[in-house]
PDB file of N, CA and C in Angstrom:
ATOM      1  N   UNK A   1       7.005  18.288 -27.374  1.00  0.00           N
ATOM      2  CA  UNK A   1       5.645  18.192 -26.879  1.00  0.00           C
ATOM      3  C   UNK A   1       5.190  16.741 -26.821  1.00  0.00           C
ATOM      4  N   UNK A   2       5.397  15.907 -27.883  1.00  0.00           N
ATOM      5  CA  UNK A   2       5.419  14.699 -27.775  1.00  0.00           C
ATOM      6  C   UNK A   2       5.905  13.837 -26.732  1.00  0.00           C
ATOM      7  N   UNK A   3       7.160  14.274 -26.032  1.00  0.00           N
ATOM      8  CA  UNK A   3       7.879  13.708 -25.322  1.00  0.00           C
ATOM      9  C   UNK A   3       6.753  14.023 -24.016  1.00  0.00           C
ATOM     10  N   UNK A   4       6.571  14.608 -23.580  1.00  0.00           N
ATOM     11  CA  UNK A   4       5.609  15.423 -22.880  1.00  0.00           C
ATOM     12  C   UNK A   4       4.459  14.568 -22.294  1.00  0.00           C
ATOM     13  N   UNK A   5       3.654  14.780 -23.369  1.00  0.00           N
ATOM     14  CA  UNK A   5       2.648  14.048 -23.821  1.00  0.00           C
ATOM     15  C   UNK A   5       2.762  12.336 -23.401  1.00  0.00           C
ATOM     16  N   UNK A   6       3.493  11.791 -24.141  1.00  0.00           N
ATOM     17  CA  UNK A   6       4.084  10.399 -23.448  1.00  0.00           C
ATOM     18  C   UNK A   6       4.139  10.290 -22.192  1.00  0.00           C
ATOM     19  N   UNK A   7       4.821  11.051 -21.975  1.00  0.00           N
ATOM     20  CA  UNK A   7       5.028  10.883 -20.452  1.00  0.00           C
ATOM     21  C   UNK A   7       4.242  10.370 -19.169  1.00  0.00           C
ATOM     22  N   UNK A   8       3.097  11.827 -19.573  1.00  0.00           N
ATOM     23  CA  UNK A   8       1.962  11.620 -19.044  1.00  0.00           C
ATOM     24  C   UNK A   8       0.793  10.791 -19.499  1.00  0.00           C
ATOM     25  N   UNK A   9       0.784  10.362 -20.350  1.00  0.00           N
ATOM     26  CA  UNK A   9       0.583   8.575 -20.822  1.00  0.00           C
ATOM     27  C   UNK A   9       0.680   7.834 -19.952  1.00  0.00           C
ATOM     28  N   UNK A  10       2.189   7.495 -19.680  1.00  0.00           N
ATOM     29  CA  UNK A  10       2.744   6.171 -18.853  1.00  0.00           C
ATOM     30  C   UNK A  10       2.204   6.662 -17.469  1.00  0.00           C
ATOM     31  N   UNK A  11       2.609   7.548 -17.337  1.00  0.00           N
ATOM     32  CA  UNK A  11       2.853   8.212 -15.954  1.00  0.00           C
ATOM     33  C   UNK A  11       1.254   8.498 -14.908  1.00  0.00           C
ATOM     34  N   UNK A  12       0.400   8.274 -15.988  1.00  0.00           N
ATOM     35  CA  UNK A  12      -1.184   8.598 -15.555  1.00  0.00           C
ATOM     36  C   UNK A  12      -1.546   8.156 -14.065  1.00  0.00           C
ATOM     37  N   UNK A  13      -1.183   6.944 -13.849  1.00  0.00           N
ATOM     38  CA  UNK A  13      -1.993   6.294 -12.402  1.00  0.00           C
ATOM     39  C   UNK A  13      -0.825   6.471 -11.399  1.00  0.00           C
ATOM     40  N   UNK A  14      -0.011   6.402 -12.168  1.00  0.00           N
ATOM     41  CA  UNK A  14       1.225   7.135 -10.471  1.00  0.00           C
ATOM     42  C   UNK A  14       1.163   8.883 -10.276  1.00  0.00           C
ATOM     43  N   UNK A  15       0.796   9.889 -11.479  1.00  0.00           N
ATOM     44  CA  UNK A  15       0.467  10.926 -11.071  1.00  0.00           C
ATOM     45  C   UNK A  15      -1.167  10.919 -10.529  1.00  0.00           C
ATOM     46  N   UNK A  16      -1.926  10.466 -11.037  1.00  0.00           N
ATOM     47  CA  UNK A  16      -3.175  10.335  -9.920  1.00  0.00           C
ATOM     48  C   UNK A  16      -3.015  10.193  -8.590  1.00  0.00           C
ATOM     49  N   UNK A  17      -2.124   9.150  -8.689  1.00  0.00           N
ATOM     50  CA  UNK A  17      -2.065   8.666  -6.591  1.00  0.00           C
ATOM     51  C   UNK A  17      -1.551   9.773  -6.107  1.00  0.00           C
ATOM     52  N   UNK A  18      -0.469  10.562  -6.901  1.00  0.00           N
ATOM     53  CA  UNK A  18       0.633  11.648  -5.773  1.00  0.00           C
ATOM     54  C   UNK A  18      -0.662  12.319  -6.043  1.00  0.00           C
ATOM     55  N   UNK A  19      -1.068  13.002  -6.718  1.00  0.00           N
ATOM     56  CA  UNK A  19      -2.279  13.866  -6.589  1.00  0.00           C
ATOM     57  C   UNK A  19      -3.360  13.600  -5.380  1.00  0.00           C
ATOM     58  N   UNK A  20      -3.944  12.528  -5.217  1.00  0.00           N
ATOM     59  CA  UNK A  20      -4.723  11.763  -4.051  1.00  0.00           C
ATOM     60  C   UNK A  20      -4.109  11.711  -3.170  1.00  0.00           C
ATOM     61  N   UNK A  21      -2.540  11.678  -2.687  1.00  0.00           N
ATOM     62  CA  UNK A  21      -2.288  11.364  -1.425  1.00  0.00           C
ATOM     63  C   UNK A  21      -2.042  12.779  -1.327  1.00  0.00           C
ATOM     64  N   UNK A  22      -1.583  13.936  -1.648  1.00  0.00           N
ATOM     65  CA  UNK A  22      -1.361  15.542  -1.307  1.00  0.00           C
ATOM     66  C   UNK A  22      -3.281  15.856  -0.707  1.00  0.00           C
ATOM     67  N   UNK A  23      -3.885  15.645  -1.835  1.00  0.00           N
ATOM     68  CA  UNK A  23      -5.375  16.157  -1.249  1.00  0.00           C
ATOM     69  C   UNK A  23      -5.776  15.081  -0.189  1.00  0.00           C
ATOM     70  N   UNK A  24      -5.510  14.321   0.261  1.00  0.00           N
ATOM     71  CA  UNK A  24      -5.832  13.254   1.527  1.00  0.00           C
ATOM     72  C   UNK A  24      -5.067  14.285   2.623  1.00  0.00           C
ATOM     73  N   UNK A  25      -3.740  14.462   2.314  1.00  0.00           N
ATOM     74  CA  UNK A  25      -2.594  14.984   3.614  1.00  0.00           C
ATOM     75  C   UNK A  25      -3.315  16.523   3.734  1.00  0.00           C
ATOM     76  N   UNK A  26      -3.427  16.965   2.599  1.00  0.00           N
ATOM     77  CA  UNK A  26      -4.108  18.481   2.908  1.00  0.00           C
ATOM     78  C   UNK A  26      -5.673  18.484   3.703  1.00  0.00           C
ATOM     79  N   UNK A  27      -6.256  17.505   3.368  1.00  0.00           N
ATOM     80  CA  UNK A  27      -7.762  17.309   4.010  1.00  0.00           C
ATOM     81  C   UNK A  27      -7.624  17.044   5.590  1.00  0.00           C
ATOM     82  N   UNK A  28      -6.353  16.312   5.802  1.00  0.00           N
ATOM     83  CA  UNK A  28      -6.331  15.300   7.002  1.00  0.00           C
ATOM     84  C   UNK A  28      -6.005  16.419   8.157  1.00  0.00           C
ATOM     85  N   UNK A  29      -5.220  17.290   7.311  1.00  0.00           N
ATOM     86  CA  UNK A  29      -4.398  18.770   8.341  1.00  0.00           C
ATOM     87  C   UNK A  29      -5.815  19.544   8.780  1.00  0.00           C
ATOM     88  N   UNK A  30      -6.530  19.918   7.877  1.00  0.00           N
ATOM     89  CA  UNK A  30      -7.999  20.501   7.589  1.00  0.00           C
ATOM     90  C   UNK A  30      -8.771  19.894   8.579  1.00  0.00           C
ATOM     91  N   UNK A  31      -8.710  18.816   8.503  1.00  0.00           N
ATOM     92  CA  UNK A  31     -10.111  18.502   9.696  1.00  0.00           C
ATOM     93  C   UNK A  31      -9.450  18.211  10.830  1.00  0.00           C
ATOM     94  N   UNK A  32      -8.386  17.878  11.138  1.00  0.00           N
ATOM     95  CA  UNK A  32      -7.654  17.833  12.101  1.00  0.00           C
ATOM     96  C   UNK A  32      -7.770  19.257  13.238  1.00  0.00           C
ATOM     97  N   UNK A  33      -7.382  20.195  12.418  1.00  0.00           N
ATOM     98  CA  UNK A  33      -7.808  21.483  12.854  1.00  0.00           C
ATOM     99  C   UNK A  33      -8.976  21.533  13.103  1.00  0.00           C
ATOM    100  N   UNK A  34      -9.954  21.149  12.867  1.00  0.00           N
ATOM    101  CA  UNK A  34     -11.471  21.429  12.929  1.00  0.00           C
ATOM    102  C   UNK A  34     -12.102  20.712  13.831  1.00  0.00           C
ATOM    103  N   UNK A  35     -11.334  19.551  14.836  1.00  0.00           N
ATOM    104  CA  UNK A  35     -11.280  18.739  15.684  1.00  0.00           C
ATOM    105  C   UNK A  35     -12.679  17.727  14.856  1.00  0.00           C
ATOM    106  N   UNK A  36     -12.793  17.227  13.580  1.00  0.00           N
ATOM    107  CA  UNK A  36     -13.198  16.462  13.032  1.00  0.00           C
ATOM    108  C   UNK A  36     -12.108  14.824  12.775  1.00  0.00           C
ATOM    109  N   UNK A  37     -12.359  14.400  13.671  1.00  0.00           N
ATOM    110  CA  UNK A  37     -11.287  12.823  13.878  1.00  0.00           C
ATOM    111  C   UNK A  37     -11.376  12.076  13.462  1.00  0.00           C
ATOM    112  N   UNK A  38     -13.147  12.075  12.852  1.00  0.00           N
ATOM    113  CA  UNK A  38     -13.381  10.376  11.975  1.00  0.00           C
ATOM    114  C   UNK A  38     -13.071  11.047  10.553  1.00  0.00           C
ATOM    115  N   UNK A  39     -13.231  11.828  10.290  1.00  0.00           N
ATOM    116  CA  UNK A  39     -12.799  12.502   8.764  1.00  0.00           C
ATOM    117  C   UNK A  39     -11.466  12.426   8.734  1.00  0.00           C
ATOM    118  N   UNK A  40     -10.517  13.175   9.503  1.00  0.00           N
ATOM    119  CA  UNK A  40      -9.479  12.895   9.695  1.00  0.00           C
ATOM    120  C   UNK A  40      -8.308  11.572   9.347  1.00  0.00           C
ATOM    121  N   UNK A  41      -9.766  10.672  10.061  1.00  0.00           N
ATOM    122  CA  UNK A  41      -8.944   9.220   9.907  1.00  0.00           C
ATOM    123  C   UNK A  41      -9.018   8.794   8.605  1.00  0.00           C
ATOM    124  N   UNK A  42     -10.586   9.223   8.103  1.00  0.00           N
ATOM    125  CA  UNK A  42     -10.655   8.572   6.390  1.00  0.00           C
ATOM    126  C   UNK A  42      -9.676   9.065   5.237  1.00  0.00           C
ATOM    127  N   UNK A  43      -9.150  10.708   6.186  1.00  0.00           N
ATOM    128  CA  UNK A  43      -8.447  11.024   5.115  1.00  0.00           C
ATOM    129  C   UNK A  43      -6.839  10.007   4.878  1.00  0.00           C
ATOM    130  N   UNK A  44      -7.011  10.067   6.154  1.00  0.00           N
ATOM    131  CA  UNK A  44      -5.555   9.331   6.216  1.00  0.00           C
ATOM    132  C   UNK A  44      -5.517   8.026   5.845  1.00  0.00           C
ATOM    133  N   UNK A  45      -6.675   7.073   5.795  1.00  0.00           N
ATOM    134  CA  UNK A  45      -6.986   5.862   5.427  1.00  0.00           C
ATOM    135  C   UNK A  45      -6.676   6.057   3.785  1.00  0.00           C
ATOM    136  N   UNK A  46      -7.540   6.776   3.118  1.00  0.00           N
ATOM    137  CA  UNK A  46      -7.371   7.089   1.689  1.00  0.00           C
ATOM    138  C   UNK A  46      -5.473   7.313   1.337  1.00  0.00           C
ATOM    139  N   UNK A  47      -5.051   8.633   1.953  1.00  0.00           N
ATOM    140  CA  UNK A  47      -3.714   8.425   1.891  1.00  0.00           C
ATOM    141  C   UNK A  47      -2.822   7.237   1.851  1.00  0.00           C
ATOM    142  N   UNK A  48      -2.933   6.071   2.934  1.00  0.00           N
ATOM    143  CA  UNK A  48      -2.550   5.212   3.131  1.00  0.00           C
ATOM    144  C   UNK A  48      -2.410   4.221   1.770  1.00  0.00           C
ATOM    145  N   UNK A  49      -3.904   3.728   1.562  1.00  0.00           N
ATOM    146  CA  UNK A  49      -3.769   3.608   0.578  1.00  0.00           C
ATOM    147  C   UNK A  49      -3.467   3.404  -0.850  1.00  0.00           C
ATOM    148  N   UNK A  50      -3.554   5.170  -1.117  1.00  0.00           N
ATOM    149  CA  UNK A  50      -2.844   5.444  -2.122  1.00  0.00           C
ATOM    150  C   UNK A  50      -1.131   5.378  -1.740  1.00  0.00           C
ATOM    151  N   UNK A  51      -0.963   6.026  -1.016  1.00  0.00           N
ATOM    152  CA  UNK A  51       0.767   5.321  -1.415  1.00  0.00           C
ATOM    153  C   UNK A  51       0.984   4.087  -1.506  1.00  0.00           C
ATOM    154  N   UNK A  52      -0.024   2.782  -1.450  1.00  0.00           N
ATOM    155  CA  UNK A  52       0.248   1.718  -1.073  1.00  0.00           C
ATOM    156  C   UNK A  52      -0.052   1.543  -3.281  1.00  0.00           C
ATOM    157  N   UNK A  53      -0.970   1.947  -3.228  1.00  0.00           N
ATOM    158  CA  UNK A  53      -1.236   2.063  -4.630  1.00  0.00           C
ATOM    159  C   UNK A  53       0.267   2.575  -5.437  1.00  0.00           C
ATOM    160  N   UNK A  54       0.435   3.642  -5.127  1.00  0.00           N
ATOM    161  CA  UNK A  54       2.066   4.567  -5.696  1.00  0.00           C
ATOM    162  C   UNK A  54       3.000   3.759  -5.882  1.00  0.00           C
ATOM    163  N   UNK A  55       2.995   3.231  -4.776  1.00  0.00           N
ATOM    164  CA  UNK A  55       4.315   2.317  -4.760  1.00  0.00           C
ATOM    165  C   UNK A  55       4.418   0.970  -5.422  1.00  0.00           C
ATOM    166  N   UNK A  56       3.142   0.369  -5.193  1.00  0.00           N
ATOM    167  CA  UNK A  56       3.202  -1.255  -5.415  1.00  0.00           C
ATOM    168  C   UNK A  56       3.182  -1.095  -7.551  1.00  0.00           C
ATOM    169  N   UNK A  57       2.374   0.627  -8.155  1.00  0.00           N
ATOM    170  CA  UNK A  57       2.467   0.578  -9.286  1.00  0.00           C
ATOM    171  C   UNK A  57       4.080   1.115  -9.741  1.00  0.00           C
ATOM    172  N   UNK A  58       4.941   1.715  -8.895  1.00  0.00           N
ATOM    173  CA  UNK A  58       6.172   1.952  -9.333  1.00  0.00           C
ATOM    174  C   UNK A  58       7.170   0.956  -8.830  1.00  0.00           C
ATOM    175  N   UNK A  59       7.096  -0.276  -8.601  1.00  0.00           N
ATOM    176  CA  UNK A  59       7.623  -1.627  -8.505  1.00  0.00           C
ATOM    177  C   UNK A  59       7.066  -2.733  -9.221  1.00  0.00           C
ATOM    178  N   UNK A  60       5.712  -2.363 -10.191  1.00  0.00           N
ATOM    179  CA  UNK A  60       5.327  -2.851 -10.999  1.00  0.00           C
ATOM    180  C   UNK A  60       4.758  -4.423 -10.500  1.00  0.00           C
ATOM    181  N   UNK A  61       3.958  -4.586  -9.782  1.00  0.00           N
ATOM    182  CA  UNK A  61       2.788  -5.439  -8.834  1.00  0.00           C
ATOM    183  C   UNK A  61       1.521  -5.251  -9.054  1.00  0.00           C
ATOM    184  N   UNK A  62       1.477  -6.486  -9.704  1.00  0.00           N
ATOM    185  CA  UNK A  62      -0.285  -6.336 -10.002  1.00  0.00           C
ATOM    186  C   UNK A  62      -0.475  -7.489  -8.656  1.00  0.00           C
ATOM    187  N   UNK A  63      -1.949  -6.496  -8.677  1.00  0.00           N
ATOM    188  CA  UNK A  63      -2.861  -7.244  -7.499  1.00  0.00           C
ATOM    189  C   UNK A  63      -3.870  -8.303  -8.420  1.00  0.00           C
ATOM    190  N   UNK A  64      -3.773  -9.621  -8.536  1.00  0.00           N
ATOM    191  CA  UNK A  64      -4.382 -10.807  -8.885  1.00  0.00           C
ATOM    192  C   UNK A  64      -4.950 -12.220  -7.923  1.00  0.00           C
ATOM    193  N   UNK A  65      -5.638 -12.983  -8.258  1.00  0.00           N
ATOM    194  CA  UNK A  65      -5.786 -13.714  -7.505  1.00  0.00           C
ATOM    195  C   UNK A  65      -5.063 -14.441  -7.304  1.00  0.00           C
ATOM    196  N   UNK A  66      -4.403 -15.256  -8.603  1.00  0.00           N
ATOM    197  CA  UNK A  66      -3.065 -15.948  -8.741  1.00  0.00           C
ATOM    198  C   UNK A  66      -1.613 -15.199  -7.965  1.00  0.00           C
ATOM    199  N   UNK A  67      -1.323 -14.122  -7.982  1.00  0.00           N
ATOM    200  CA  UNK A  67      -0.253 -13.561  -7.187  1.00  0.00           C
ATOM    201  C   UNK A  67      -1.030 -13.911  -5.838  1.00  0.00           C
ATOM    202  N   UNK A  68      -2.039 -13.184  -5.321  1.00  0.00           N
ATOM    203  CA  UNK A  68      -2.361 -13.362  -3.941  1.00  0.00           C
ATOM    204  C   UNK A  68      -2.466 -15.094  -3.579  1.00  0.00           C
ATOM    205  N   UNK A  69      -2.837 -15.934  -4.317  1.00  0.00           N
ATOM    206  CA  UNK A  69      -2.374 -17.391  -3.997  1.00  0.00           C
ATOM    207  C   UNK A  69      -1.032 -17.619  -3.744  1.00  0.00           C
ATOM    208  N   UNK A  70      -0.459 -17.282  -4.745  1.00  0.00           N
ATOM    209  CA  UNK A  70       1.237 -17.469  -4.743  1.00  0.00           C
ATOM    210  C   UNK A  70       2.189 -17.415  -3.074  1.00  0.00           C
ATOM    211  N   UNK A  71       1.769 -15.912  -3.149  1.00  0.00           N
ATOM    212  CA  UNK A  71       2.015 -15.334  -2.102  1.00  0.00           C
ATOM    213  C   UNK A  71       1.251 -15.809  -0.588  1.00  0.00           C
ATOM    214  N   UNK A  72       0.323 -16.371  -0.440  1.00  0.00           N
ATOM    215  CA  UNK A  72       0.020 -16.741   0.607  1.00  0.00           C
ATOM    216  C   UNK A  72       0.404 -18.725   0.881  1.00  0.00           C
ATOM    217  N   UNK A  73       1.258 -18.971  -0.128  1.00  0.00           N
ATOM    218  CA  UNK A  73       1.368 -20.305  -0.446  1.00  0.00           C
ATOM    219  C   UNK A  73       3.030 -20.454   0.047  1.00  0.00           C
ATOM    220  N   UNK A  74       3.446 -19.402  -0.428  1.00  0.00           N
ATOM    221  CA  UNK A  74       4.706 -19.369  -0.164  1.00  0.00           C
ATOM    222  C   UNK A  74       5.067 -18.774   1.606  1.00  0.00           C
ATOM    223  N   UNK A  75       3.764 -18.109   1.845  1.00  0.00           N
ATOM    224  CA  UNK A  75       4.442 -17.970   3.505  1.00  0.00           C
ATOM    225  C   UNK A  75       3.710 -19.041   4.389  1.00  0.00           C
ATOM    226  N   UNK A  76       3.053 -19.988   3.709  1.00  0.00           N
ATOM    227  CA  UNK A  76       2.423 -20.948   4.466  1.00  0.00           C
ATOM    228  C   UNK A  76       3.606 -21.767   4.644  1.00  0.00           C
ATOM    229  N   UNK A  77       4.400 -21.813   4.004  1.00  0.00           N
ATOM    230  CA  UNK A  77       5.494 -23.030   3.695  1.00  0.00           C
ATOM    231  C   UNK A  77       6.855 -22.255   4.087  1.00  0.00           C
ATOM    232  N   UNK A  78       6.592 -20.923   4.173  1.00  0.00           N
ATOM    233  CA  UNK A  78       7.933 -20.814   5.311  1.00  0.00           C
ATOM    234  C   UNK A  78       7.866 -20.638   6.525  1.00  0.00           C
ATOM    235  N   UNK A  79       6.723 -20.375   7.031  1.00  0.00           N
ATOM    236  CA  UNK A  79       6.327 -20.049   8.353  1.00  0.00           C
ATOM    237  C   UNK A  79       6.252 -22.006   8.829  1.00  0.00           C
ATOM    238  N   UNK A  80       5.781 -23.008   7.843  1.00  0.00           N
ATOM    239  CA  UNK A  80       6.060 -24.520   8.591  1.00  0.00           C
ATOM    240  C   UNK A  80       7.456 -24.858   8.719  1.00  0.00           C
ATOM    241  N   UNK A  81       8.294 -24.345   7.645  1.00  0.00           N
ATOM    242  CA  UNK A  81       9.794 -24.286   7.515  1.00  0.00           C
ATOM    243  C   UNK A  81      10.655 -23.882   9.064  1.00  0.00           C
ATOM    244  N   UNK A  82      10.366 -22.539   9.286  1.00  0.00           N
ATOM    245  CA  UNK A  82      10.876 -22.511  10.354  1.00  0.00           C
ATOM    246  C   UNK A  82      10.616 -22.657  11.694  1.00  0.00           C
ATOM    247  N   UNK A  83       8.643 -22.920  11.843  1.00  0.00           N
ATOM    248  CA  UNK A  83       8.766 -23.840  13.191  1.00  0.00           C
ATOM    249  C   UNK A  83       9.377 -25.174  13.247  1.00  0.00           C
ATOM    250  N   UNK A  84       9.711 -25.878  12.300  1.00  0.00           N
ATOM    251  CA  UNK A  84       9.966 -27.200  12.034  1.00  0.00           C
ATOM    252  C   UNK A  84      11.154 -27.057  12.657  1.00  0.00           C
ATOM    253  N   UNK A  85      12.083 -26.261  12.299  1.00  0.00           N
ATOM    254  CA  UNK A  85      13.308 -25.792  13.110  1.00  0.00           C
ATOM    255  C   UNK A  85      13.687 -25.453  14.655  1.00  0.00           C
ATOM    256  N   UNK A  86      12.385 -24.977  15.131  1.00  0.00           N
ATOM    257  CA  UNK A  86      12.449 -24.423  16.580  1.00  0.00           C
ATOM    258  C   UNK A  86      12.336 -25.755  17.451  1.00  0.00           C
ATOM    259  N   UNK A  87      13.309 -25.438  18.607  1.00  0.00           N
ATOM    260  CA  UNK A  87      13.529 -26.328  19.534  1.00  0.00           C
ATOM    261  C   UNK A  87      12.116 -26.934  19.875  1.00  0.00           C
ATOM    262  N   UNK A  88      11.694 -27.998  20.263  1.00  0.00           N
ATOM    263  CA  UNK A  88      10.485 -28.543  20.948  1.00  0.00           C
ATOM    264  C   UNK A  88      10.678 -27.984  22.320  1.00  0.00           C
ATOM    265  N   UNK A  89      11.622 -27.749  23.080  1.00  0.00           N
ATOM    266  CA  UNK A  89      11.492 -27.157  24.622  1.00  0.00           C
ATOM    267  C   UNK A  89      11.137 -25.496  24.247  1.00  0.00           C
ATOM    268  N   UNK A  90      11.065 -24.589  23.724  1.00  0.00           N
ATOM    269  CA  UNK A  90      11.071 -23.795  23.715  1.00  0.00           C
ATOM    270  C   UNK A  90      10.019 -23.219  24.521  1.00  0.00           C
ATOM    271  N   UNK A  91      10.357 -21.920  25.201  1.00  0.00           N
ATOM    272  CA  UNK A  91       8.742 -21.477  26.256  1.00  0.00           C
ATOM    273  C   UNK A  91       7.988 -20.712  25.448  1.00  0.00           C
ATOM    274  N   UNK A  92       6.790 -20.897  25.705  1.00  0.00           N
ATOM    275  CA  UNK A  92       6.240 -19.918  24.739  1.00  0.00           C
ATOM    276  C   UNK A  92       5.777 -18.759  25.471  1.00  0.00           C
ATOM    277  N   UNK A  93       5.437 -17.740  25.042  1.00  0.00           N
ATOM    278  CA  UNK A  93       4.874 -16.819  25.863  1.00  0.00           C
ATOM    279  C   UNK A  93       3.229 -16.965  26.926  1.00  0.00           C
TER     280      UNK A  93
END
């Protein structure tokens, strides 16, 4: 029972999300049928979301300001990286 118990401890905010994204997908079918489209969309927005939540907590990613610096620091400097590389004749669209 203990073991159990633990489980669902750790396990709390990744069983919340699967819980939230089933009642999002079940809502989204629901109003879908009901030719309700902006509900529809929120459900699916919420879904979205949450798996984005599911996942980023079962790869273990915290959302911070310092990560979100990091991360926008590091594609500033590869995105100059590889135009620096591209031909100067190149056409652009």
């Amino acid at each position: 029972m203990a073991t159990i118990t633990t489980s669902l401890i750790v396990m709390r905010w990744e069983l919340l999300s699967a819980i939230m994204m089933f009642f999002a997908s079940t809502l989204k079918i629901r109003f879908r049928q009901n030719s309700h489209h902006v509900m529809a969309f929120m459900c699916g927005s919420i879904g979205l979301g949450m798996t984005c939540w599911f996942v980023m907590g079962l790869m273990g990613i915290t959302l911070s300001m310092e990560n979100v610096h990091h991360f926008m620091t590091v594609t500033k400097d590869a995105f100059i990286q590889v135009m620096s590389q591209t031909p100067p004749d190149l056409p652009m669209p």
